[in-house]
C-alpha atoms as a PDB file:
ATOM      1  CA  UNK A   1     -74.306  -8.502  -6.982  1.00  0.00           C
ATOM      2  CA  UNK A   2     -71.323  -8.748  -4.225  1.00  0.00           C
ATOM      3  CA  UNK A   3     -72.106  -8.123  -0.767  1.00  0.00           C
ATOM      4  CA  UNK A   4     -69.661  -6.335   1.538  1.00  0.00           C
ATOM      5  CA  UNK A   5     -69.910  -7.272   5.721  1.00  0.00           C
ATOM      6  CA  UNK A   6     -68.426  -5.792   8.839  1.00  0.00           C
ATOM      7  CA  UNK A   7     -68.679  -7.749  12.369  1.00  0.00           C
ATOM      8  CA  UNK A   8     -67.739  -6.613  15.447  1.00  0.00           C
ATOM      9  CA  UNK A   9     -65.544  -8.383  17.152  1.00  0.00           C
ATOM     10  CA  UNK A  10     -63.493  -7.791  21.141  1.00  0.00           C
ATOM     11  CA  UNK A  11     -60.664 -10.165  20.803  1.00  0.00           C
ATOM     12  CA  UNK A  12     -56.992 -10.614  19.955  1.00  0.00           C
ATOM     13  CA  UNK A  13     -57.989 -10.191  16.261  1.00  0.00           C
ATOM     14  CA  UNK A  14     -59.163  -7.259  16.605  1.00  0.00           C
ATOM     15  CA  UNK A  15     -62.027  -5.264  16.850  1.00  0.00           C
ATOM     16  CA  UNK A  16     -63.404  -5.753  13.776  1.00  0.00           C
ATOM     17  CA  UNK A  17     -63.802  -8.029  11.277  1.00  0.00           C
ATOM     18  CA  UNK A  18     -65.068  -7.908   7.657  1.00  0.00           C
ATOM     19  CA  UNK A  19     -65.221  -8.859   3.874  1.00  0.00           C
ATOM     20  CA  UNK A  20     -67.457  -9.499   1.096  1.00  0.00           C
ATOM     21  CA  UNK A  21     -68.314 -11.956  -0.631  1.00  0.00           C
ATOM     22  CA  UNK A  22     -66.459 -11.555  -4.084  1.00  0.00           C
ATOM     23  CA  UNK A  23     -64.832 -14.637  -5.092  1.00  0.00           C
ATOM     24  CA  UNK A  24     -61.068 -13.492  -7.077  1.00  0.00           C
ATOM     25  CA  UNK A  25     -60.520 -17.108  -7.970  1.00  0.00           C
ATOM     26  CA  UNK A  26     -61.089 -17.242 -11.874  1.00  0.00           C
ATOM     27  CA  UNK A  27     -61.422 -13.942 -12.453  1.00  0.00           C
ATOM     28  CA  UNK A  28     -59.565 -11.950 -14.646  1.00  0.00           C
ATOM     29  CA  UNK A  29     -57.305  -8.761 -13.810  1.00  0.00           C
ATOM     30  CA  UNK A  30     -59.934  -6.413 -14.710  1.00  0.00           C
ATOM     31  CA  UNK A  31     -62.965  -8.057 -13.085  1.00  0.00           C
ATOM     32  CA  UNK A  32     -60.995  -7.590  -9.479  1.00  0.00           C
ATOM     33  CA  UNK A  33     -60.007  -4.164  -9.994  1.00  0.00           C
ATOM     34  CA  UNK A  34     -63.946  -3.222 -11.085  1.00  0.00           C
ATOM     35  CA  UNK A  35     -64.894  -5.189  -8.096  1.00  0.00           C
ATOM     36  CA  UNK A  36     -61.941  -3.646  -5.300  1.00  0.00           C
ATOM     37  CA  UNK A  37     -63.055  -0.170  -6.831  1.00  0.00           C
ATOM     38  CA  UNK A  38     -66.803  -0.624  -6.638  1.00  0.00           C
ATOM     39  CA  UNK A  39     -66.398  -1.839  -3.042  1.00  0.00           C
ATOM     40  CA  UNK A  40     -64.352   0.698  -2.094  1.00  0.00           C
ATOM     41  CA  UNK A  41     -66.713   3.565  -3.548  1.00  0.00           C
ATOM     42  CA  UNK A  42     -68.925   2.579  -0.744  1.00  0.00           C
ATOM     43  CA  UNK A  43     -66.526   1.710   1.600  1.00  0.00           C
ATOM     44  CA  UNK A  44     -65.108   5.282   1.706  1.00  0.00           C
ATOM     45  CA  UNK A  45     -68.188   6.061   3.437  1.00  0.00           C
ATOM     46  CA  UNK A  46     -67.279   3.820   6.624  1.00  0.00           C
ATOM     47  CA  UNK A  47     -63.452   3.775   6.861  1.00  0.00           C
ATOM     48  CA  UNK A  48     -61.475   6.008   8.409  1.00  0.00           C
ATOM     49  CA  UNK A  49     -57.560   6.792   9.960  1.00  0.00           C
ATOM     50  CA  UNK A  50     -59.406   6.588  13.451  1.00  0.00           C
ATOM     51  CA  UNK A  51     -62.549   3.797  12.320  1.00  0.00           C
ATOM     52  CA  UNK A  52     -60.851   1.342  10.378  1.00  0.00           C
ATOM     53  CA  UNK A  53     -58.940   0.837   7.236  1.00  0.00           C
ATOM     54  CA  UNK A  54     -58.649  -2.393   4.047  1.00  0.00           C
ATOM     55  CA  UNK A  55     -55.849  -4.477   4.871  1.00  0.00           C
ATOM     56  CA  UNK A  56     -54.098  -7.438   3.452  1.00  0.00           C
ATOM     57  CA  UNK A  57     -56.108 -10.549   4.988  1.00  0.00           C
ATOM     58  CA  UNK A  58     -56.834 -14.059   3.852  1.00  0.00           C
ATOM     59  CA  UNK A  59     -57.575 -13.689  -0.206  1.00  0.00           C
ATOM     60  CA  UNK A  60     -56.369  -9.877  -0.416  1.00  0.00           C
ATOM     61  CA  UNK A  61     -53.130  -8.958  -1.396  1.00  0.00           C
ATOM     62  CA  UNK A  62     -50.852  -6.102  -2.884  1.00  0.00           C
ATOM     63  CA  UNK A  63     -53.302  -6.430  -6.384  1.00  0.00           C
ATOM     64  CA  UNK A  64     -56.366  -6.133  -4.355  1.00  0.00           C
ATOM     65  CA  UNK A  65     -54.942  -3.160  -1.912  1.00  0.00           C
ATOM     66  CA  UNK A  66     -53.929  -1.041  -4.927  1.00  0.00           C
ATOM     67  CA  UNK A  67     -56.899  -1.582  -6.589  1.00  0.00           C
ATOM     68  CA  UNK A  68     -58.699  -0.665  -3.223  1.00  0.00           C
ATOM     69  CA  UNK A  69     -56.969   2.431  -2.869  1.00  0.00           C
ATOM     70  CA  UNK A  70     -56.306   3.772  -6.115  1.00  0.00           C
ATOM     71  CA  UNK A  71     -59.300   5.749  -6.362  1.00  0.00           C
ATOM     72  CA  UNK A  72     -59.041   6.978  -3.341  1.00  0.00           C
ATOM     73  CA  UNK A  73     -55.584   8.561  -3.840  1.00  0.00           C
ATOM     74  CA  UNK A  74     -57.846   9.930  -7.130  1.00  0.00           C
ATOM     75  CA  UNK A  75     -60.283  11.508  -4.302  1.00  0.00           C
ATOM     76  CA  UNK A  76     -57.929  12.733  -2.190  1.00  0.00           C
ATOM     77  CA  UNK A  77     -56.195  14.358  -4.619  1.00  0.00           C
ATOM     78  CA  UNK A  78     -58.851  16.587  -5.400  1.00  0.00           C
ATOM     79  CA  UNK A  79     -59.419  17.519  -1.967  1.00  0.00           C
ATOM     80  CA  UNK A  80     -55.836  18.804  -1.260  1.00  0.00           C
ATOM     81  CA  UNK A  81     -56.026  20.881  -4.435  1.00  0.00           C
ATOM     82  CA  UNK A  82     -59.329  22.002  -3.718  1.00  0.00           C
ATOM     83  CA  UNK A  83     -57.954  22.984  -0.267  1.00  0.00           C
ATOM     84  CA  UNK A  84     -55.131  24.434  -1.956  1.00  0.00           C
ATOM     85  CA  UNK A  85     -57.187  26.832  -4.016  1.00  0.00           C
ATOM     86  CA  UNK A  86     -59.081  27.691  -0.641  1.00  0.00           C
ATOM     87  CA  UNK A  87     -55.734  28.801   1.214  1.00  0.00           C
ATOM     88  CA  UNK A  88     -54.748  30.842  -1.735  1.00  0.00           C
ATOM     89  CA  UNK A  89     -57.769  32.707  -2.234  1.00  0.00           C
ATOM     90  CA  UNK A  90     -58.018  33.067   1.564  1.00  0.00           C
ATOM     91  CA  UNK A  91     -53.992  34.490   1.989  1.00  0.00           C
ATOM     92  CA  UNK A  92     -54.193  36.388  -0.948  1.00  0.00           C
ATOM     93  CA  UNK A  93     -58.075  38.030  -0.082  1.00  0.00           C
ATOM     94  CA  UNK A  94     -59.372  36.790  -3.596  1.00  0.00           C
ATOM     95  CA  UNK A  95     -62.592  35.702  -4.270  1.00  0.00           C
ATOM     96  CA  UNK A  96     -62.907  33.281  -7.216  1.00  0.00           C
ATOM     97  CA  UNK A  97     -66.375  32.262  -9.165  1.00  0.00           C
ATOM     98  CA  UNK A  98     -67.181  28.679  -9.177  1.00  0.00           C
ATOM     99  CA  UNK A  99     -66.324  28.440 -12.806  1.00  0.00           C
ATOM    100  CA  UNK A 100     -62.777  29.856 -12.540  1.00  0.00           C
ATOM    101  CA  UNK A 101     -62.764  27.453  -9.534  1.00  0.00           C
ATOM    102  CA  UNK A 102     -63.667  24.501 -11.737  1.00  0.00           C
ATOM    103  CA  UNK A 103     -61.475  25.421 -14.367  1.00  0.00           C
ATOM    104  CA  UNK A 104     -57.848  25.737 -11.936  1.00  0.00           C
ATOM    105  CA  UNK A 105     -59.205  22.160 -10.659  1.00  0.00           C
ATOM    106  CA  UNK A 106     -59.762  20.211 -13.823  1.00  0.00           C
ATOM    107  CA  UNK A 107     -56.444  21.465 -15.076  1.00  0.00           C
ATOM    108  CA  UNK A 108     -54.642  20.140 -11.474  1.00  0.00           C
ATOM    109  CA  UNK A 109     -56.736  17.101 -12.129  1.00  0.00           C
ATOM    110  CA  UNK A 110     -55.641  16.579 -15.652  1.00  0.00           C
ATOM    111  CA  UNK A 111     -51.802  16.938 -14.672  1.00  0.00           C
ATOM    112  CA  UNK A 112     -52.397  14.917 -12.043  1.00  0.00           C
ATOM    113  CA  UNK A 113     -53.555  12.146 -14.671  1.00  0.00           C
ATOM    114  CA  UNK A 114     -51.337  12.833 -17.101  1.00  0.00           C
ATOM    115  CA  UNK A 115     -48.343  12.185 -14.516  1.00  0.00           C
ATOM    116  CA  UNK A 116     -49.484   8.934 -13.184  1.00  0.00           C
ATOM    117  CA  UNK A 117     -49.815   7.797 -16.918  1.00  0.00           C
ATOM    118  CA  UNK A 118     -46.187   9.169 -17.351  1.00  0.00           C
ATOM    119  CA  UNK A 119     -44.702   7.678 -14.309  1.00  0.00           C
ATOM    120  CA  UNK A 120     -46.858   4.190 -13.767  1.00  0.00           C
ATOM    121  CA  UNK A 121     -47.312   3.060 -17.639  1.00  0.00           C
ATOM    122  CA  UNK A 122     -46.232  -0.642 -17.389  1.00  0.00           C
ATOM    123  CA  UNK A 123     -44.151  -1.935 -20.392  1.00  0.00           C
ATOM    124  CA  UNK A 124     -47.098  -4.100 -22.018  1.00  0.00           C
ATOM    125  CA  UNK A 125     -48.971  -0.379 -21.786  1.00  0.00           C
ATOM    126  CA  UNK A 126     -51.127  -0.773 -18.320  1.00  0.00           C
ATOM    127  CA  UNK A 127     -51.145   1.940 -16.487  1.00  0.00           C
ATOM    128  CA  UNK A 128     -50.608   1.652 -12.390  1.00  0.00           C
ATOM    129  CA  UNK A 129     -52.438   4.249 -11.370  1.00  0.00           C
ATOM    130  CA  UNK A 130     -51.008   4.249  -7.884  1.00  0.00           C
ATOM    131  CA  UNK A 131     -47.276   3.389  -9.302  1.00  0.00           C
ATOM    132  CA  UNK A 132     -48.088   6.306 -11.335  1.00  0.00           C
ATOM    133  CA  UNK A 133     -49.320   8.454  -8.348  1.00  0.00           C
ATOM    134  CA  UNK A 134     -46.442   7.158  -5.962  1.00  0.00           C
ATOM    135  CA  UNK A 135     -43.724   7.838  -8.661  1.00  0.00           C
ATOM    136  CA  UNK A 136     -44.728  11.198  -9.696  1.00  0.00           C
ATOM    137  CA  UNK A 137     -45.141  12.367  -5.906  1.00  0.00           C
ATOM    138  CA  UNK A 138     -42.274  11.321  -4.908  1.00  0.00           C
ATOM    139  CA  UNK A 139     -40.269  13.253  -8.014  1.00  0.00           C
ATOM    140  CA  UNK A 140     -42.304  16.306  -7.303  1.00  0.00           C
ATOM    141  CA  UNK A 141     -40.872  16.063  -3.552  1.00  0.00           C
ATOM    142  CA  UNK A 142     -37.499  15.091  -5.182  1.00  0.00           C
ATOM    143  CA  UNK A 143     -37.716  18.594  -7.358  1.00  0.00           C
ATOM    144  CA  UNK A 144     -38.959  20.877  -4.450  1.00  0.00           C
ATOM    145  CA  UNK A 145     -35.785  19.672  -2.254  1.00  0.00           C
ATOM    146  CA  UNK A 146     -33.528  20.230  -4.939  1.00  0.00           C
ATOM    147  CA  UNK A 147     -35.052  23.831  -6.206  1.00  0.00           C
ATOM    148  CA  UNK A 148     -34.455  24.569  -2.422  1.00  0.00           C
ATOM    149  CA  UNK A 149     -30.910  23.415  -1.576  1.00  0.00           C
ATOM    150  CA  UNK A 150     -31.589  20.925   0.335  1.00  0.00           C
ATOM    151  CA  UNK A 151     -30.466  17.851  -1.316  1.00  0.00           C
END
């Protein structure tokens, strides 16, 4: 079992200061990303865009931040489509069961997969999930601008 630590700190580093104690030397691919992703299905619960966010530090790099993140671009995701649903039904005056609720949101869910295996599939068949995610946002962006006129 890894443990994960957070000290408080008032200096030119900053005010805070943590880790864990997960060793990446020697391990393979796969045992980091289970690791970042475990750690970061707890972290969730303590980071914040005004407490403190994962950043690249002694031992963490772009591997370790992706694999850090990418499920919580997976969480977010649902929570702007389950948003989404909530503005509709609200401009529109509908009122939706929690089934037919469930049902819009595993299909967004599902396209949302299926486009981050269409846009981040590496060429020895890995999928990077937050390629994937990055790629596919961006086109959808890309698509809305054009539909419009603006590009």
């Amino acid at each position: 079992m890894n443990r994960g630590y957070r000290i408080q700190m008032n200096s030119a580093i900053g005010p805070y200061k943590g880790g864990a104690d997960f060793d990446p030397n020697g391990k393979s691919d796969d045992e980091i990303m289970h690791f970042c992703q475990s750690f970061m299905s707890e972290l969730f619960r303590h980071i914040g865009p005004n407490t403190d966010v994962p950043a690249r530090d002694i031992g963490v790099g772009g591997r370790e931040i992706g694999y850090l993140y990418a499920p919580g671009k997976a969480a977010n995701a649902g929570g702007v489509a389950t948003s989404g649903l909530e503005m509709s039904q609200n401009s529109l005056r509908l009122v939706w069961s929690r089934k037919k609720v469930d049902k819009i949101l595993k299909n967004i869910m599902n396209e949302i997969h299926n486009s981050c295996i269409e846009f981040g599939k590496e060429d020895d068949g890995y999928i990077n999930y937050v390629k994937g995610a990055n790629i596919a946002g961006f086109v959808k962006v890309a698509d809305a601008m054009l539909t419009q006129g603006v590009v």
